[in-house]
N, C-alpha and C. Protein backbone atom coordinates (compact mmCIF):
# COMPACT_ATOMS: atom_id res chain seq x y z
N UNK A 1 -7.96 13.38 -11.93
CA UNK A 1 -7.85 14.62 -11.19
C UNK A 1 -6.63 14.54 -10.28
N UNK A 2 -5.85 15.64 -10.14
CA UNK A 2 -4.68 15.56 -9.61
C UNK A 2 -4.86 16.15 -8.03
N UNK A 3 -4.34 15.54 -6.82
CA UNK A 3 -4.23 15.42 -5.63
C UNK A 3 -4.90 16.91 -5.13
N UNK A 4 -3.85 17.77 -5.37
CA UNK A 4 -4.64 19.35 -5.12
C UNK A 4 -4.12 19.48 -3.54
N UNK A 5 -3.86 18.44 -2.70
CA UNK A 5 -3.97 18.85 -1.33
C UNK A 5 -2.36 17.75 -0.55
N UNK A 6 -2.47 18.14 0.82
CA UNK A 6 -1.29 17.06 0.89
C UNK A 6 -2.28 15.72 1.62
N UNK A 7 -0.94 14.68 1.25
CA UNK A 7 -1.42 13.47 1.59
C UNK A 7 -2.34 13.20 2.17
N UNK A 8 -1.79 13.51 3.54
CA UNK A 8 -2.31 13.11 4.81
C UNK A 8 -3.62 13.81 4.74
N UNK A 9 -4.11 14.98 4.43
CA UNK A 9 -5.36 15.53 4.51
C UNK A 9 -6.13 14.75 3.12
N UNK A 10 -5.66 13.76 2.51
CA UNK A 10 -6.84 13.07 1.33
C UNK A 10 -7.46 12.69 2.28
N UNK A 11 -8.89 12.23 1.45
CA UNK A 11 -10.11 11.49 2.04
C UNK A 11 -9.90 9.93 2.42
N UNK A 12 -8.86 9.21 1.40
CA UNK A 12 -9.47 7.91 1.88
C UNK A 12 -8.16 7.88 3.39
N UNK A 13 -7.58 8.63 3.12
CA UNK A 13 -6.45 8.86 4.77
C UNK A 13 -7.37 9.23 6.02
N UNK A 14 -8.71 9.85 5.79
CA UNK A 14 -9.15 10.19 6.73
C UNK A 14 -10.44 9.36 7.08
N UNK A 15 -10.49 8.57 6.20
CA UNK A 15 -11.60 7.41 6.61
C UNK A 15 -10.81 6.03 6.93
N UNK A 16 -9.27 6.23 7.01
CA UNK A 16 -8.77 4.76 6.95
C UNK A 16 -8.63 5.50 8.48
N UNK A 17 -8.37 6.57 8.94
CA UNK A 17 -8.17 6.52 10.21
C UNK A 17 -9.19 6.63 11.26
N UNK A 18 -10.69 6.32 10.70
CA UNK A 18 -11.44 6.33 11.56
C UNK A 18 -12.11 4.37 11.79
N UNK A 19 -11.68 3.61 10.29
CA UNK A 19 -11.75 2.69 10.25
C UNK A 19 -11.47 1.37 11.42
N UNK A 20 -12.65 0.32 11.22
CA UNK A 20 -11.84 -0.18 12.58
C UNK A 20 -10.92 -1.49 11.79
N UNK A 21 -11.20 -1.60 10.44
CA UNK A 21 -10.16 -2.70 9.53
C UNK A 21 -9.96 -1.97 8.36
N UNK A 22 -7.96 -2.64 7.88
CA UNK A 22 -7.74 -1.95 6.50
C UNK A 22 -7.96 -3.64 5.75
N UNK A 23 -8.90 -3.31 4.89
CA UNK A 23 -9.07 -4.51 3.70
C UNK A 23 -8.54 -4.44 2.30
N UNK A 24 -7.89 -5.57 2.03
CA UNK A 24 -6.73 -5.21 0.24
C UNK A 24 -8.19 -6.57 -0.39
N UNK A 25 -8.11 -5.92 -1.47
CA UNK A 25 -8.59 -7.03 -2.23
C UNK A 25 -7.52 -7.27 -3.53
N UNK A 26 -7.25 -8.83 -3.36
CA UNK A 26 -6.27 -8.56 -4.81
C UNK A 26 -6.59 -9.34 -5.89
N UNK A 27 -5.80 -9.17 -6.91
CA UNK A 27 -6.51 -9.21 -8.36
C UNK A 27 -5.20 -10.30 -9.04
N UNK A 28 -5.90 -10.61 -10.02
CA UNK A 28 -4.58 -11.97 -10.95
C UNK A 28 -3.80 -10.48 -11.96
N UNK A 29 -4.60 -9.51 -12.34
CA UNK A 29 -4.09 -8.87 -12.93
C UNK A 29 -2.63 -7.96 -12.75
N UNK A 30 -2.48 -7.36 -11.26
CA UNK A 30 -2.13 -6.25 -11.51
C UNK A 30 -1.80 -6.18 -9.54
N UNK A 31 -0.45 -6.00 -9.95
CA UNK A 31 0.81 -6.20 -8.08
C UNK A 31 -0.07 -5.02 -7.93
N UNK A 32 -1.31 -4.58 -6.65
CA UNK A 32 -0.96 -3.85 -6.04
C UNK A 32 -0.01 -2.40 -5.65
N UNK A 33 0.73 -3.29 -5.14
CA UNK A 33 2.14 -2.61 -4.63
C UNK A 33 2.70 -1.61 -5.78
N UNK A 34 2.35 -1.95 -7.17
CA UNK A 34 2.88 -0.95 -8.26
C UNK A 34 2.49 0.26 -8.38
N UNK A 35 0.99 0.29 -7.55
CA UNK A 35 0.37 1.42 -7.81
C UNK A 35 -0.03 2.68 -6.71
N UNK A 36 0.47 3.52 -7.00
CA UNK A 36 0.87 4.94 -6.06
C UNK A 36 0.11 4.48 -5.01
N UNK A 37 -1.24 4.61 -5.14
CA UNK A 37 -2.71 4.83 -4.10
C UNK A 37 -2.49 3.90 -3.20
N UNK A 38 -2.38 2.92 -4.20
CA UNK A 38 -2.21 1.29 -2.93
C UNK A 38 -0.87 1.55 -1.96
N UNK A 39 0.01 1.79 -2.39
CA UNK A 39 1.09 1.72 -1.59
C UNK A 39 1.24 2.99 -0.81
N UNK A 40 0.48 3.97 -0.62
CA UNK A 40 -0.31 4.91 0.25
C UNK A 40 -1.02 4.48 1.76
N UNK A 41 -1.95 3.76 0.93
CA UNK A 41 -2.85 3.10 2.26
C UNK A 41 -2.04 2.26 2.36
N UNK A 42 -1.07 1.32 2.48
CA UNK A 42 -0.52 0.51 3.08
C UNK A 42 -0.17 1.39 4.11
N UNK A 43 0.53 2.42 3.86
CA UNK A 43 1.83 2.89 5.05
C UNK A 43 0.96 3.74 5.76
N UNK A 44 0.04 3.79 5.16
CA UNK A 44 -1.10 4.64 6.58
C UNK A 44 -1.79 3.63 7.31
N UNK A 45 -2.11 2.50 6.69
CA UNK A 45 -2.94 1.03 7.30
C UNK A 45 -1.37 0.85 8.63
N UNK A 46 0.04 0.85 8.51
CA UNK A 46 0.79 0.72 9.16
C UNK A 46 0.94 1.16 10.27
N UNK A 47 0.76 2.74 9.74
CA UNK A 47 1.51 4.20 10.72
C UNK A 47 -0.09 3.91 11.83
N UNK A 48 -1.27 3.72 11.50
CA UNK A 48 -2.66 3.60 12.14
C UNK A 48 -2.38 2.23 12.97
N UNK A 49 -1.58 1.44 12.80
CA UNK A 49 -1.72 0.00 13.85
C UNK A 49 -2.79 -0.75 13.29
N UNK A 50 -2.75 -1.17 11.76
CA UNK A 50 -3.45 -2.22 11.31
C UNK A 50 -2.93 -3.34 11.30
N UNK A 51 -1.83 -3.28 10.98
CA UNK A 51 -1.06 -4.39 10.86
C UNK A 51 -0.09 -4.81 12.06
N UNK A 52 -0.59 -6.01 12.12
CA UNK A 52 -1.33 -7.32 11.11
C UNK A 52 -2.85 -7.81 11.36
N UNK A 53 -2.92 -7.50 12.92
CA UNK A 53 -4.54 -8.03 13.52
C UNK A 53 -5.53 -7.36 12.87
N UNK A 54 -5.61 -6.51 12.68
CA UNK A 54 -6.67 -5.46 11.61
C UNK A 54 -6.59 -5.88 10.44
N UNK A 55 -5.92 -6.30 9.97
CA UNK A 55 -5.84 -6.88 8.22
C UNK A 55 -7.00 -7.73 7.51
N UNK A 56 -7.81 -7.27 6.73
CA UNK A 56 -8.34 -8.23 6.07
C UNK A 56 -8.02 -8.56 4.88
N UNK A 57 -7.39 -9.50 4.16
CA UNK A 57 -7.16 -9.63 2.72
C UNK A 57 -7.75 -10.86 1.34
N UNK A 58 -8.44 -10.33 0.71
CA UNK A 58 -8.96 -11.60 -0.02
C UNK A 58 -8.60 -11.33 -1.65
N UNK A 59 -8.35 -12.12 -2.24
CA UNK A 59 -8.16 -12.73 -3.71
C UNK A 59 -7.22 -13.35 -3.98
N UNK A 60 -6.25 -13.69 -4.91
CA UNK A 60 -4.89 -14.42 -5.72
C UNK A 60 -3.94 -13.76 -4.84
N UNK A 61 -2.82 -14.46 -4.10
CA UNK A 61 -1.76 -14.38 -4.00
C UNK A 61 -0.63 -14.08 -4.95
N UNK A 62 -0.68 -14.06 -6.14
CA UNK A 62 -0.37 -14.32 -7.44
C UNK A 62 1.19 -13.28 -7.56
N UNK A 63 1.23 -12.19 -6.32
CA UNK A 63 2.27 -11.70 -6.61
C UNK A 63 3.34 -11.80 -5.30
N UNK A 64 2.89 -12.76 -4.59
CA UNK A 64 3.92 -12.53 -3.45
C UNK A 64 5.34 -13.16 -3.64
N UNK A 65 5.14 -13.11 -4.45
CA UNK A 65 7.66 -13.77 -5.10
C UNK A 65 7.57 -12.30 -6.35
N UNK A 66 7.00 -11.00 -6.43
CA UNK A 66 7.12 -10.50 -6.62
C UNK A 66 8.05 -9.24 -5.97
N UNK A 67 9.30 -8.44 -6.70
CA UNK A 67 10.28 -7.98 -6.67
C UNK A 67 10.59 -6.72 -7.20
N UNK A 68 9.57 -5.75 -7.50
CA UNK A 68 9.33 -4.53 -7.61
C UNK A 68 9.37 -3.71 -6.83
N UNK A 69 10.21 -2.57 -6.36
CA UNK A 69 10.79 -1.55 -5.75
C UNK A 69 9.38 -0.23 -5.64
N UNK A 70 9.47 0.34 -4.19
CA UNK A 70 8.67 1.19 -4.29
C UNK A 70 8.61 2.09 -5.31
N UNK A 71 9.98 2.63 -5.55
CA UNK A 71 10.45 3.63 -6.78
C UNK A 71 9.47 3.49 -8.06
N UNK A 72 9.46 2.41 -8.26
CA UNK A 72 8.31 2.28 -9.41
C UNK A 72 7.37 2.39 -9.64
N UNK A 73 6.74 2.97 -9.07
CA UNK A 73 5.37 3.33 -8.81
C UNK A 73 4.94 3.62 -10.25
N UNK A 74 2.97 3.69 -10.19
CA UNK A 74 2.23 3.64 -11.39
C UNK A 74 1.39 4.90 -10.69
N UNK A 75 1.03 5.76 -11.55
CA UNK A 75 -0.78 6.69 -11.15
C UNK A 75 -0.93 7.26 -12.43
N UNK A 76 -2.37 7.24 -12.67
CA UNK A 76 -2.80 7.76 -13.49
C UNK A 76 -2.45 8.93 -14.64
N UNK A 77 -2.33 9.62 -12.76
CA UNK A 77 -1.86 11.46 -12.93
C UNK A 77 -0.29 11.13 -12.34
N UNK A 78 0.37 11.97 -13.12
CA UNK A 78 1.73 12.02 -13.46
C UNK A 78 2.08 13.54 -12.23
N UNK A 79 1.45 14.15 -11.84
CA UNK A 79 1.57 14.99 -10.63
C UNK A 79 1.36 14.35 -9.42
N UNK A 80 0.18 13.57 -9.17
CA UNK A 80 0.04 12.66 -7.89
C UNK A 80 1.15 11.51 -8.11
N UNK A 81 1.38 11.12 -8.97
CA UNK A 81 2.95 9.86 -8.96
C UNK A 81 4.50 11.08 -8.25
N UNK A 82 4.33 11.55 -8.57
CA UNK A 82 5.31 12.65 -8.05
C UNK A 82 5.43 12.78 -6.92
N UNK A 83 4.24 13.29 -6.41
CA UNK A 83 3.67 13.64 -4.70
C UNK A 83 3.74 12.36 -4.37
N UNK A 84 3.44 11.36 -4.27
CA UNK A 84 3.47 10.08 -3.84
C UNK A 84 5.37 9.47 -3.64
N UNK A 85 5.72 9.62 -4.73
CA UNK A 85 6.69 9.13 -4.56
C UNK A 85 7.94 10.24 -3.71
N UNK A 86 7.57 11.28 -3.59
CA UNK A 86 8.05 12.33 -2.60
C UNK A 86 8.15 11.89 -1.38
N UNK A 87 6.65 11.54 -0.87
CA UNK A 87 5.82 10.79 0.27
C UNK A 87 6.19 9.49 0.92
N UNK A 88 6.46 8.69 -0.23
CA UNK A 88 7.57 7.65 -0.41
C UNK A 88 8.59 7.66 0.27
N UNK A 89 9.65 8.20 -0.47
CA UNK A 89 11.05 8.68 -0.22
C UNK A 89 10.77 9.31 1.77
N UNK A 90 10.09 10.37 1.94
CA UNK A 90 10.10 10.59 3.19
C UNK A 90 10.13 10.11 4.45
N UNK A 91 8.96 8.78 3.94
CA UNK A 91 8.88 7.44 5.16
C UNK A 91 10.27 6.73 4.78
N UNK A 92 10.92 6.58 4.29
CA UNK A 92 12.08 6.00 4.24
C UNK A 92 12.87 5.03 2.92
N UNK A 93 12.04 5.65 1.87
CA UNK A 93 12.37 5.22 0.66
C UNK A 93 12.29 3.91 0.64
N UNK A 94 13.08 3.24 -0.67
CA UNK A 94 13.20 1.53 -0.61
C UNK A 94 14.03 1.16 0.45
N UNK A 95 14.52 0.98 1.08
CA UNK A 95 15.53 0.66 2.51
C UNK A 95 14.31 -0.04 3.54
N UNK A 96 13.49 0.57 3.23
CA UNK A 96 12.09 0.75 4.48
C UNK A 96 10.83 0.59 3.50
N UNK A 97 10.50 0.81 3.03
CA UNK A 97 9.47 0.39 1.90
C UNK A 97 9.51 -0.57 2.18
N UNK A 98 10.50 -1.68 1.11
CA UNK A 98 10.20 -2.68 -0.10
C UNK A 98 10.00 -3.84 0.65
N UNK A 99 11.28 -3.96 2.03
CA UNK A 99 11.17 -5.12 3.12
C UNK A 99 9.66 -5.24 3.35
N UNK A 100 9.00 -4.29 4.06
CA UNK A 100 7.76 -4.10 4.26
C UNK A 100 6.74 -4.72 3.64
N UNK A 101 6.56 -4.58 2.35
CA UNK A 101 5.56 -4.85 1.02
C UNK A 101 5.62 -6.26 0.59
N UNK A 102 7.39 -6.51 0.74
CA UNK A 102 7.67 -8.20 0.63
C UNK A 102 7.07 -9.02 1.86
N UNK A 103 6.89 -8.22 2.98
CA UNK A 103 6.25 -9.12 3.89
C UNK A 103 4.64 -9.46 4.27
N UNK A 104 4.46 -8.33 3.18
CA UNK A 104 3.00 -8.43 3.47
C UNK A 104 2.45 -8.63 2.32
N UNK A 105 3.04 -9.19 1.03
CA UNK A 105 2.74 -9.39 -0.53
C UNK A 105 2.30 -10.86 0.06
N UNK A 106 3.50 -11.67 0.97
CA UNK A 106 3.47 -12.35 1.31
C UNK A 106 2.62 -13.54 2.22
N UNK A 107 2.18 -12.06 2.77
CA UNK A 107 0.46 -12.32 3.75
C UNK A 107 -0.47 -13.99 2.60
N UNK A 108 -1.02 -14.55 3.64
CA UNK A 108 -1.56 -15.50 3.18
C UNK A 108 -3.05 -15.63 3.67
N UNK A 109 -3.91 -15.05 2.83
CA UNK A 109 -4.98 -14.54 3.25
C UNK A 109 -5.93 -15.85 4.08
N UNK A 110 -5.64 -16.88 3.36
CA UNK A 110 -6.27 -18.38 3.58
C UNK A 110 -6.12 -18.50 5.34
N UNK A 111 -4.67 -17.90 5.73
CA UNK A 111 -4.31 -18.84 6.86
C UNK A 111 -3.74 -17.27 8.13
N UNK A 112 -4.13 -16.19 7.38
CA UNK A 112 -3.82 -14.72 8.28
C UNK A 112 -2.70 -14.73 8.33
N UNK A 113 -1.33 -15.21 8.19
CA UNK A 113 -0.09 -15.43 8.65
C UNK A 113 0.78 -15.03 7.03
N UNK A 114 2.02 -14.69 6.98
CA UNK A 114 2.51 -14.86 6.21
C UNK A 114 2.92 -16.18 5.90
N UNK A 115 3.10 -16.96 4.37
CA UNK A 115 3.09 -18.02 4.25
C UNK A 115 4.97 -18.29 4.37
């Protein structure tokens, strides 16, 4: 199902901002960071003051020497990849993105710190 509304008024935007932690769970499969939604709630987990003390993160590290550009984004729906990457570009494209994502791909869930 395609977005229908803007960003900031989705649902999980309005439960991450009532939240008192943003939690990533990650997978051996599949960077995160590639995919529209995820790289959504990051920059709202940001713009909200989650990061870093609010952070909870658990599974494989498996992509943090990973080197994929916001631009690349993945969604399902080919209209919400659009809107997203609009959304993207607005906060400040890759310039401001990607630094970001590398530092927190980086996060080391074992030890809270980037490794």
């Amino acid at each position: 199902q395609a977005l229908g509304q803007s960003i900031p008024q989705a649902p999980f935007v309005k439960a991450l901002r009532s939240a008192e932690r943003y939690v990533v769970v990650r997978n051996r499969m599949e960077d995160l960071y590639t995919r529209a939604w995820c790289l959504v709630e990051y920059i709202y987990a940001k713009k909200f003051g989650f990061y870093k003390d609010k952070v909870l993160i658990t599974g494989p590290n498996d992509f943090s020497d990973s080197h994929t550009t916001c631009t690349q984004i993945r969604a399902s729906n080919e209209e919400d990849r659009l809107k997203i990457f609009k959304f993207i570009m607005d906060e400040g494209g890759p310039s401001v993105i990607d630094p970001q994502i590398s530092e927190f791909r980086a996060f080391d869930a074992r030890f809270g710190s980037p490794m």
